[in-house]
Protein backbone atom coordinates (compact mmCIF):
# COMPACT_ATOMS: atom_id res chain seq x y z
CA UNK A 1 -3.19 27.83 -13.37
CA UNK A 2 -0.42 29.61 -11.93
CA UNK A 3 -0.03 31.00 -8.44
CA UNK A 4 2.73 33.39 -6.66
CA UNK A 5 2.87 34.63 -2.96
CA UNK A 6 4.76 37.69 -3.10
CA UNK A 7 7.22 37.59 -0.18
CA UNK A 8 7.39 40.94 0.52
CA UNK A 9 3.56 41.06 1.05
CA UNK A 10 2.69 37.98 3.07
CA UNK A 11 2.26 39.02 7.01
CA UNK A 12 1.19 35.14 7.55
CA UNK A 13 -2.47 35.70 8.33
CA UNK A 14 -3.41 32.05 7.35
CA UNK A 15 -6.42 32.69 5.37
CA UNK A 16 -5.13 31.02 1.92
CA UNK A 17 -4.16 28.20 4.10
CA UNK A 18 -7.80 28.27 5.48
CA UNK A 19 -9.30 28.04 1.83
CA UNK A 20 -7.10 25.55 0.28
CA UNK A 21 -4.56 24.06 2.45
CA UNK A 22 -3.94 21.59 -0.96
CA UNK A 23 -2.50 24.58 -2.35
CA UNK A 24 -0.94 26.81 0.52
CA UNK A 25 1.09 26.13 3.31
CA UNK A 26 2.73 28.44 5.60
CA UNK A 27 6.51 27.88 5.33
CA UNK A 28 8.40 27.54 9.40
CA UNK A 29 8.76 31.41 9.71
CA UNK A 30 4.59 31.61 9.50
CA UNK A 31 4.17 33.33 5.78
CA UNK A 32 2.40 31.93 2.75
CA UNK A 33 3.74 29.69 -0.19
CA UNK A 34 2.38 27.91 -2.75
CA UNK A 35 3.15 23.58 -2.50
CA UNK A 36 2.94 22.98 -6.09
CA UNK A 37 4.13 24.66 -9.61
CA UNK A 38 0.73 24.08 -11.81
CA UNK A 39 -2.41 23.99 -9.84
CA UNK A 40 -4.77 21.85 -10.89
CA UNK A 41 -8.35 22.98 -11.90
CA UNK A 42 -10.52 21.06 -9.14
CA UNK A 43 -8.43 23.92 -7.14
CA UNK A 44 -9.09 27.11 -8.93
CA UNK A 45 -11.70 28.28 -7.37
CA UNK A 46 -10.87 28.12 -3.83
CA UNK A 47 -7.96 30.14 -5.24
CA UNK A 48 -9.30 32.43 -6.72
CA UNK A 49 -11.18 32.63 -3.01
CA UNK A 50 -8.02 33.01 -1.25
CA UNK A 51 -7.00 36.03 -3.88
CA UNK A 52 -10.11 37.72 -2.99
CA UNK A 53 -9.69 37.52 0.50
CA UNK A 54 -6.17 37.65 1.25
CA UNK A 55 -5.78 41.35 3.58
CA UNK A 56 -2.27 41.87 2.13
CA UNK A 57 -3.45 41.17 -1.56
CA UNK A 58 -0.48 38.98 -1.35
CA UNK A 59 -1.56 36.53 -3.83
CA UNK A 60 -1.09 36.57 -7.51
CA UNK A 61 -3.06 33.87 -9.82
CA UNK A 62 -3.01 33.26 -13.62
């Protein structure tokens, strides 16, 4: 699985970082990012949970 945080979206609400803080981060100006390049499956569902919920739709997955 594949996951993108588009820039331009992100206001830094957090809640990706809620769901799976293995996965995202918030970088030192406060917005989303993804820590790793291939996500591995024991993390796609609380992925796909952060997709759902992000409020900016922010998050891309694949």
């Amino acid at each position: 699985m594949k996951v993108f945080v588009d820039s331009d979206r992100c206001r830094g609400h957090g809640v990706c970082v809620g769901l799976c803080p293995q996965v995202f981060v918030l970088n030192d100006d406060g917005y989303a990012q993804v820590q790793m390049s291939d996500i591995p499956d024991e993390f796609s569902e609380a992925v796909e949970s952060a997709v759902q919920a992000c409020p900016e739709h922010a998050i891309e997955a694949s």
